[in-house]
C-alpha atoms as a PDB file:
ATOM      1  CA  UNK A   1      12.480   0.896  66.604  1.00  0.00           C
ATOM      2  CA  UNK A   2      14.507   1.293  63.007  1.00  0.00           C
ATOM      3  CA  UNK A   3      14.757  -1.258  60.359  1.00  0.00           C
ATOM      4  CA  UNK A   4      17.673  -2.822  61.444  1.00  0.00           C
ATOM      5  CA  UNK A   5      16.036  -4.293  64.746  1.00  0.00           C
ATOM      6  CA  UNK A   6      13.525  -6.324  62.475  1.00  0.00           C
ATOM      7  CA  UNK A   7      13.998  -9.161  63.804  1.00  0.00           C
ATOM      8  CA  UNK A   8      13.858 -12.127  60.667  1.00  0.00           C
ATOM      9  CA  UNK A   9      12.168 -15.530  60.745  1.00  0.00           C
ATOM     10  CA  UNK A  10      13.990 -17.769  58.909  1.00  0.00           C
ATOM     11  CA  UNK A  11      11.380 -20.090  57.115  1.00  0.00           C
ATOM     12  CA  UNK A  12      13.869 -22.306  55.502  1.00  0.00           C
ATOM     13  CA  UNK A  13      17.125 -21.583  54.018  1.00  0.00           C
ATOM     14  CA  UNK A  14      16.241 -19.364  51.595  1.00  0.00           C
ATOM     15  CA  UNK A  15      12.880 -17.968  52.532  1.00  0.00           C
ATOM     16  CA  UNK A  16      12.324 -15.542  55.507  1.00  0.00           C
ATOM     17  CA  UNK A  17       9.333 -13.632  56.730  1.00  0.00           C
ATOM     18  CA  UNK A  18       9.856 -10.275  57.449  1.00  0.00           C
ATOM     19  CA  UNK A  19       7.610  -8.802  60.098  1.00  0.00           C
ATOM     20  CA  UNK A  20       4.572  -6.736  59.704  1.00  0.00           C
ATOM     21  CA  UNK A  21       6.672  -3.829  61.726  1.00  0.00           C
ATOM     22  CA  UNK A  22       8.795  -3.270  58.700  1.00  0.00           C
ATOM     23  CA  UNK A  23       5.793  -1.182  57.407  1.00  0.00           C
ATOM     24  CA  UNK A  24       5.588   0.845  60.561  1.00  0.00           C
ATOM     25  CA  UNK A  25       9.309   1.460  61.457  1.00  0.00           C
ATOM     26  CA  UNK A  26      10.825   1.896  57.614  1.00  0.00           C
ATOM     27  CA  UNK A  27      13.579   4.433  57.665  1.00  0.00           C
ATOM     28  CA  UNK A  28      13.735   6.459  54.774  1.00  0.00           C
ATOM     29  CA  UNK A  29      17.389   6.964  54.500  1.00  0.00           C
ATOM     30  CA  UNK A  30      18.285   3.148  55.060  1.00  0.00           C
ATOM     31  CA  UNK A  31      18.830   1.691  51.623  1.00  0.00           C
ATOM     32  CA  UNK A  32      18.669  -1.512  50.864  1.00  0.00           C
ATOM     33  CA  UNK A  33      20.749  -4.209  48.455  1.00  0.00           C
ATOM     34  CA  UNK A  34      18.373  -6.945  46.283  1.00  0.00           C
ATOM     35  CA  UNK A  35      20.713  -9.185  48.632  1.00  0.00           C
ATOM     36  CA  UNK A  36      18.779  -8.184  51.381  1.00  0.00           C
ATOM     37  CA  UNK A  37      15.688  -8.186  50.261  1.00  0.00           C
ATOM     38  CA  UNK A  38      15.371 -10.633  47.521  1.00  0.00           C
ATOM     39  CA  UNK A  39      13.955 -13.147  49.911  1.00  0.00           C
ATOM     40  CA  UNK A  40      11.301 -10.736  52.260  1.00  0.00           C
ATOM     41  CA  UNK A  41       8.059 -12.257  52.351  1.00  0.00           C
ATOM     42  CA  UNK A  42       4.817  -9.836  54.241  1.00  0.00           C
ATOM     43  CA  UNK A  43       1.683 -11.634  55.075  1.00  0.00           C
ATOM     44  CA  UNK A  44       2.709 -14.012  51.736  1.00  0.00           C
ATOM     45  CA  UNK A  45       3.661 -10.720  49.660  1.00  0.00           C
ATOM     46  CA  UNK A  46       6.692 -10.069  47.885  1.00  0.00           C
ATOM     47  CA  UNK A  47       8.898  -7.101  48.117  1.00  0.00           C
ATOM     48  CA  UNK A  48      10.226  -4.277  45.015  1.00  0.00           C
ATOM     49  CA  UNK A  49      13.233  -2.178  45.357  1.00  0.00           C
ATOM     50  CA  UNK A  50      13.228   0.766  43.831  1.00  0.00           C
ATOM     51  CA  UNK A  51      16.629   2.412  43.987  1.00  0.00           C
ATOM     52  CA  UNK A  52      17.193   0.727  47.209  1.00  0.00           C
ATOM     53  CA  UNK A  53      13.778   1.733  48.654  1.00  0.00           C
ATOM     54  CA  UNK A  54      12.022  -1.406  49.523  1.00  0.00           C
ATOM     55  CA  UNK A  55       7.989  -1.265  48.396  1.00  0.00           C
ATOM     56  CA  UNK A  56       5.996  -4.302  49.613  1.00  0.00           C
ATOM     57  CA  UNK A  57       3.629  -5.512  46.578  1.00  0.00           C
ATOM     58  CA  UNK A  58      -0.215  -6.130  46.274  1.00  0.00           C
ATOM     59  CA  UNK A  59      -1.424  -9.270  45.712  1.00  0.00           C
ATOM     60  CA  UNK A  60      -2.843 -10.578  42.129  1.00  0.00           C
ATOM     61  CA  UNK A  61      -6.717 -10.485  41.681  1.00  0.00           C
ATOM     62  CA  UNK A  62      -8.282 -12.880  39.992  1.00  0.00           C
ATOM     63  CA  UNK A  63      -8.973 -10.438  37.138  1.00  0.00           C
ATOM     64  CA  UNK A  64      -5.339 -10.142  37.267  1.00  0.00           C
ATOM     65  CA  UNK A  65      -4.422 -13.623  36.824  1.00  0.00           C
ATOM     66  CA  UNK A  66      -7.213 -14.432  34.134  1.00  0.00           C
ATOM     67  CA  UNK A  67      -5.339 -11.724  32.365  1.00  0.00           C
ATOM     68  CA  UNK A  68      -1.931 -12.842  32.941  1.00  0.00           C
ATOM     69  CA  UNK A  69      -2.753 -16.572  32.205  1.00  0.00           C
ATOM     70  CA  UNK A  70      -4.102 -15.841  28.958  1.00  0.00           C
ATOM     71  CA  UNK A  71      -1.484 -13.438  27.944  1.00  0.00           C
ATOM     72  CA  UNK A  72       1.444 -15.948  28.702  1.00  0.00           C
ATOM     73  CA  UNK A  73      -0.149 -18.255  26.671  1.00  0.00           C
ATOM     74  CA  UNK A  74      -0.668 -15.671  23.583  1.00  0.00           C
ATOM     75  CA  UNK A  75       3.093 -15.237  23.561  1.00  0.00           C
ATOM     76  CA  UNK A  76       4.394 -18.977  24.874  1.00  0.00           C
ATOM     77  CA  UNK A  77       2.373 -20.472  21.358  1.00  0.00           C
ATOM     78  CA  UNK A  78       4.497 -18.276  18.943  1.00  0.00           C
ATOM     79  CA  UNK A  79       7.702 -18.301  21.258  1.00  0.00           C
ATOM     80  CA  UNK A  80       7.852 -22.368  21.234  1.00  0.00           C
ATOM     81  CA  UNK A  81      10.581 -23.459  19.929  1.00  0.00           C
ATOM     82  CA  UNK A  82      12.555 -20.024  19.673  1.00  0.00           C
ATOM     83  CA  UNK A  83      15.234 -18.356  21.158  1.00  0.00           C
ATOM     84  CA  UNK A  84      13.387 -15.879  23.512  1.00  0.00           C
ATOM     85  CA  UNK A  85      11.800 -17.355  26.459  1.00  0.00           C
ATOM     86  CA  UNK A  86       8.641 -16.108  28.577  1.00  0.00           C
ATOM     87  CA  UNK A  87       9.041 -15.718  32.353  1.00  0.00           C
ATOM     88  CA  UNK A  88       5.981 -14.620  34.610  1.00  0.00           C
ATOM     89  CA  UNK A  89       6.495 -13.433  37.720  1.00  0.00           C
ATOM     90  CA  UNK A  90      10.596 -13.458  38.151  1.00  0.00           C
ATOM     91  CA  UNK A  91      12.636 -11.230  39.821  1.00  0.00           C
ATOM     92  CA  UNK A  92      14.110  -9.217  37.201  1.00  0.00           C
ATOM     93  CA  UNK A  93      17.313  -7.219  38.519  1.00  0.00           C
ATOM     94  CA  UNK A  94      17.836  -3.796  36.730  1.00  0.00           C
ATOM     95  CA  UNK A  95      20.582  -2.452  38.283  1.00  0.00           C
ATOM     96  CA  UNK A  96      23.047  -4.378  41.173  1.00  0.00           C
ATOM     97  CA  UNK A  97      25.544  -3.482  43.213  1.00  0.00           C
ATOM     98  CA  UNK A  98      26.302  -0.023  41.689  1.00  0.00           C
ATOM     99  CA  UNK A  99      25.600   1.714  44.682  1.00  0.00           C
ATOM    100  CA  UNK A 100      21.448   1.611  44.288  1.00  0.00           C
ATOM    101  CA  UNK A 101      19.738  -1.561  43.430  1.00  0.00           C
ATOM    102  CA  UNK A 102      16.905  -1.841  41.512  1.00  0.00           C
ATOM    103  CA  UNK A 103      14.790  -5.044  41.099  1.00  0.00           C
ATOM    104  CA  UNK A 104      10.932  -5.406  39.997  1.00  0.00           C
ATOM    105  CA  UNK A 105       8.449  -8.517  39.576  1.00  0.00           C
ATOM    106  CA  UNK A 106       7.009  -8.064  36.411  1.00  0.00           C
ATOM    107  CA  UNK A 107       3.983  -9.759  35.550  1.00  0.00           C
ATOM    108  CA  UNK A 108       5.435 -11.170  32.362  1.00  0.00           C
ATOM    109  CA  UNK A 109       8.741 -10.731  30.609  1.00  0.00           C
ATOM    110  CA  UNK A 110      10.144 -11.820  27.637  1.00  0.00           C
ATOM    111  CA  UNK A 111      14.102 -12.546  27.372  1.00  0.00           C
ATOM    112  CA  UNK A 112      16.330 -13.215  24.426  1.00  0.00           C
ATOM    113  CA  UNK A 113      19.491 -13.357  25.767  1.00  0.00           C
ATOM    114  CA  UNK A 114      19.908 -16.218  27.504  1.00  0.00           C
ATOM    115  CA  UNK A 115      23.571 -14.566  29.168  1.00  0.00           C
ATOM    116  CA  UNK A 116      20.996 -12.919  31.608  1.00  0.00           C
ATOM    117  CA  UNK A 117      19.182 -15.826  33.398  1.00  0.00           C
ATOM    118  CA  UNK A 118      20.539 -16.336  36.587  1.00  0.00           C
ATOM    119  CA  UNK A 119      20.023 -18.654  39.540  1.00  0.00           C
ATOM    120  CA  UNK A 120      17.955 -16.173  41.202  1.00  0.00           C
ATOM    121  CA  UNK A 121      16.335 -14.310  38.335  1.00  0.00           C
ATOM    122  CA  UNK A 122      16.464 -12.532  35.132  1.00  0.00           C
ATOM    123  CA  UNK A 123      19.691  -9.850  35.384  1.00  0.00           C
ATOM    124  CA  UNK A 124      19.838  -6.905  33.169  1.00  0.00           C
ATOM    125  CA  UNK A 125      17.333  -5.677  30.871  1.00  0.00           C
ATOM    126  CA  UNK A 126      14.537  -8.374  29.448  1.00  0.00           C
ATOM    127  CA  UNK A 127      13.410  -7.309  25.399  1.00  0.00           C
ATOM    128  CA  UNK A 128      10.084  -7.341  26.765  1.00  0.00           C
ATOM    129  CA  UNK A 129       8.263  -6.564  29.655  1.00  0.00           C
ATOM    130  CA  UNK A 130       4.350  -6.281  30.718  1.00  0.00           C
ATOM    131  CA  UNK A 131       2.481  -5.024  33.738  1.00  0.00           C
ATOM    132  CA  UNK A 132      -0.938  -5.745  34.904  1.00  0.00           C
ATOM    133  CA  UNK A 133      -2.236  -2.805  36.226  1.00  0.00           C
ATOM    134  CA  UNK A 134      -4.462  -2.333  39.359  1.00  0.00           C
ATOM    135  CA  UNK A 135      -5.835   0.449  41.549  1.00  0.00           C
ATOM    136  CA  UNK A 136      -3.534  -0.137  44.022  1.00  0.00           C
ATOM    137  CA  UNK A 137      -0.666  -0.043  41.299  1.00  0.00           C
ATOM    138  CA  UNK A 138      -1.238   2.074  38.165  1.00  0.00           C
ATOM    139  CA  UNK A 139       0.726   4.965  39.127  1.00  0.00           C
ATOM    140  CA  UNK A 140       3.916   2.965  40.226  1.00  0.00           C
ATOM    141  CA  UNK A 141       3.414   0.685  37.189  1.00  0.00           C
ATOM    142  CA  UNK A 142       3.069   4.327  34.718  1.00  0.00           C
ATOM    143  CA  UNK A 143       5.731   6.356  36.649  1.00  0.00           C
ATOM    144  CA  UNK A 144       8.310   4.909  38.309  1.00  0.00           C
ATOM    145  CA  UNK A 145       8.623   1.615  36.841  1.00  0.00           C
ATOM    146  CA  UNK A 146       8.027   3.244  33.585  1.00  0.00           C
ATOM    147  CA  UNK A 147      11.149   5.243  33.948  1.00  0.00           C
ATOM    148  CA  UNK A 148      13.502   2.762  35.316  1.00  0.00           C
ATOM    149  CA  UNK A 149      12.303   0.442  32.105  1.00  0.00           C
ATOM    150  CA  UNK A 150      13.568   2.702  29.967  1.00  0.00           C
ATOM    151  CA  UNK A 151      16.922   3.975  32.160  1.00  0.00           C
ATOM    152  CA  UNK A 152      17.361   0.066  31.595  1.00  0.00           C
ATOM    153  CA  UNK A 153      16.920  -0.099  27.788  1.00  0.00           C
ATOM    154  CA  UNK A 154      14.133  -2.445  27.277  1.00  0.00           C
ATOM    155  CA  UNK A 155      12.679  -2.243  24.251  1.00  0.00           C
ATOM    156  CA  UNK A 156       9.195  -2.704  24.949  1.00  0.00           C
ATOM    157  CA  UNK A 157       6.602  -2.081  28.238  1.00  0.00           C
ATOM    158  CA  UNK A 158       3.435  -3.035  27.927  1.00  0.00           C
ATOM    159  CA  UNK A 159       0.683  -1.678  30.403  1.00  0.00           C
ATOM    160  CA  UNK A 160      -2.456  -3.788  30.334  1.00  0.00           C
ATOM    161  CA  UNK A 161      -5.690  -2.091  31.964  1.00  0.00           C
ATOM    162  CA  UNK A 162      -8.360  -4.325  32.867  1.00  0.00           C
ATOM    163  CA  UNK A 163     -10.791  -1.411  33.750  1.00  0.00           C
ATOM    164  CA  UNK A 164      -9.813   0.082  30.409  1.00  0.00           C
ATOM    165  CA  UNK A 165      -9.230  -2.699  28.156  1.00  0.00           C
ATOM    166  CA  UNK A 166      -6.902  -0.897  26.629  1.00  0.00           C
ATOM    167  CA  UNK A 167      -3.207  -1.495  26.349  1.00  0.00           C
ATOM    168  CA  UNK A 168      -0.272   1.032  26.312  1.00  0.00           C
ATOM    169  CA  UNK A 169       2.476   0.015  24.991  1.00  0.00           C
ATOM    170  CA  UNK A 170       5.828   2.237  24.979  1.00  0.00           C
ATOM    171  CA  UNK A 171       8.309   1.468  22.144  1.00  0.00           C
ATOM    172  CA  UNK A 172      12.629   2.677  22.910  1.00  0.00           C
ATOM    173  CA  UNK A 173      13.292   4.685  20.273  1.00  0.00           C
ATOM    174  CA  UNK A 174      17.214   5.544  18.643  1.00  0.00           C
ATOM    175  CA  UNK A 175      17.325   7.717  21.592  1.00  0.00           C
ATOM    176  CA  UNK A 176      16.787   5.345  24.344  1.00  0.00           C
ATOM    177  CA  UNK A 177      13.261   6.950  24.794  1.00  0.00           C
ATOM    178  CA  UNK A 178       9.978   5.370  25.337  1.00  0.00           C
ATOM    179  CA  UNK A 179       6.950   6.689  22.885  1.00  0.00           C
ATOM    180  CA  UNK A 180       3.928   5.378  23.835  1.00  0.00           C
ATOM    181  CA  UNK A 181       0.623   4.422  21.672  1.00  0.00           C
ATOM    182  CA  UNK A 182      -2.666   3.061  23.249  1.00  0.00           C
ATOM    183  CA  UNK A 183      -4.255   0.390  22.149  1.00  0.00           C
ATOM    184  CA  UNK A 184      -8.328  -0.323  22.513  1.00  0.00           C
ATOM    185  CA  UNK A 185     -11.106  -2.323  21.274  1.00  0.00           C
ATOM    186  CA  UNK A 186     -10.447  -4.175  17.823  1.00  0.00           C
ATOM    187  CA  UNK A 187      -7.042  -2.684  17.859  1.00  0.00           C
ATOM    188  CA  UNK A 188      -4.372  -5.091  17.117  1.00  0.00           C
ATOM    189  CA  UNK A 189      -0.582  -4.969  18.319  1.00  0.00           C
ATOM    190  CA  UNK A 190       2.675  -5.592  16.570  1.00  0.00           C
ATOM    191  CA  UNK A 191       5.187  -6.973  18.897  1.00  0.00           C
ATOM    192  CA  UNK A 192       8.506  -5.435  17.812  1.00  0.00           C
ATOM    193  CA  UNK A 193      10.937  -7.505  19.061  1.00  0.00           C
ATOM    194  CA  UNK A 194       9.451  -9.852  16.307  1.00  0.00           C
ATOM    195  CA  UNK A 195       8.593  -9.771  12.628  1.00  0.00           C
ATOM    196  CA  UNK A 196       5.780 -11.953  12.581  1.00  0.00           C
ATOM    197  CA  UNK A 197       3.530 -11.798  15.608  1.00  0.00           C
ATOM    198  CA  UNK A 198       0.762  -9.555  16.449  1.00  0.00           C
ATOM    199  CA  UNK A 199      -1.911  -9.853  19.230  1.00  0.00           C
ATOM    200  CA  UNK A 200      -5.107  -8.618  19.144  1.00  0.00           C
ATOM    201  CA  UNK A 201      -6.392  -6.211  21.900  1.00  0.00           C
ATOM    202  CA  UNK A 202      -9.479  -8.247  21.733  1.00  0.00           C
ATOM    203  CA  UNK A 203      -7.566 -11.205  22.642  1.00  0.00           C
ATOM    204  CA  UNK A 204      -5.970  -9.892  25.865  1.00  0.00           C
ATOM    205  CA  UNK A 205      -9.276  -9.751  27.694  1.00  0.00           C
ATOM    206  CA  UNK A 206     -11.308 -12.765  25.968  1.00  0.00           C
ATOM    207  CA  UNK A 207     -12.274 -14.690  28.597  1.00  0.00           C
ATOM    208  CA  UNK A 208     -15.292 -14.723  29.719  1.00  0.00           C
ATOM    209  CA  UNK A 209     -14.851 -14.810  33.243  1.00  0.00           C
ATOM    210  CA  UNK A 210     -13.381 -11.326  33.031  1.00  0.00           C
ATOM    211  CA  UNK A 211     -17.148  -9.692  33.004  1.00  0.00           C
ATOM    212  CA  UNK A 212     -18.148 -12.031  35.851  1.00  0.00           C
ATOM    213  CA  UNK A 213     -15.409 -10.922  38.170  1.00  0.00           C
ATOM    214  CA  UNK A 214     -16.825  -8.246  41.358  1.00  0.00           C
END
């Protein structure tokens, strides 16, 4: 049975499940258009495509989302009233149709050009993007995402490590290449997209629920 025998639910008019045999019967050489999978939805998870190659996403922990939740809120209270706007979780479309698409759900992202908001998501590079890393994702997250960030031109990726507590955050340089610096403890962070705002390591993983979490 190959991909294209899937056989599609539709949900509604925009939202259709894709069946759990699509993680049995992928073919390898069959790439796939953000068209096509922009609306695949496994067991209530949402799908990546990495050059084409479809890869099916883990679901938030609640560490996770304590993190994210606080995080949007660090940057939302100095963005307020400014041109940039924070989106969390948004399908952000890095390349499309030029042969291989390329579209990721970033935890957070930060946008200044308002030219790039689409119907369906952010399109082209955001200024600022941030990851929540996990077991299940680090190495996609520090690799492969990681390089197709900076094939994009965004100026800054921020990796946020919840076992660590640390944050790595890789800066485009004149050269359109990420250098990376990681952040810990007491450290504090200048965002550099902006002149005036700078968030404290310790602030990232404040609450207290995140030492209570199994």
């Amino acid at each position: 049975m190959s991909k294209k025998d899937v056989k599609y639910e539709a949900l509604d008019q925009e939202i259709m499940v894709v069946k759990e045999e699509v993680l049995n019967t992928y073919e390898a050489e069959r790439i796939f258009t953000y068209d096509e999978v922009k609306y695949w939805v496994t067991n209530n998870k949402r799908w990546e495509l990495f050059q084409g190659i479809p890869m099916l996403m883990a679901s938030p922990t609640p560490e996770h989302q304590l993190i994210s939740k606080d995080l949007a809120y660090l940057f939302e209270h100095y963005l307020r009233g400014k041109k940039c706007q924070l989106f969390l979780p948004v399908d952000t479309v890095l390349s499309y149709k030029k042969g291989k698409d390329t579209y990721f759900i970033p935890d957070l992202v930060i946008v200044c050009d308002r030219n790039k908001l689409k119907r369906n998501g952010i399109f082209g590079a955001p200024d600022l993007v941030v990851e929540i890393l996990s077991s299940s994702t680090s190495g996609r997250d520090r690799i492969e995402k990681r390089h197709h960030y900076e094939e994009a031109g965004i100026k800054e990726y921020w990796m946020v490590d919840p076992k660590r507590k640390s944050v790595e955050v890789a800066l485009l340089d004149s050269n359109g290449k990420f250098n990376a610096k990681i952040y810990e403890k007491t450290d504090t962070i200048k965002i550099s997209i902006f002149e005036d705002l700078s968030i404290s390591v310790t602030d990232v993983f404040a609450n207290p629920w995140l030492n209570e979490t199994t």
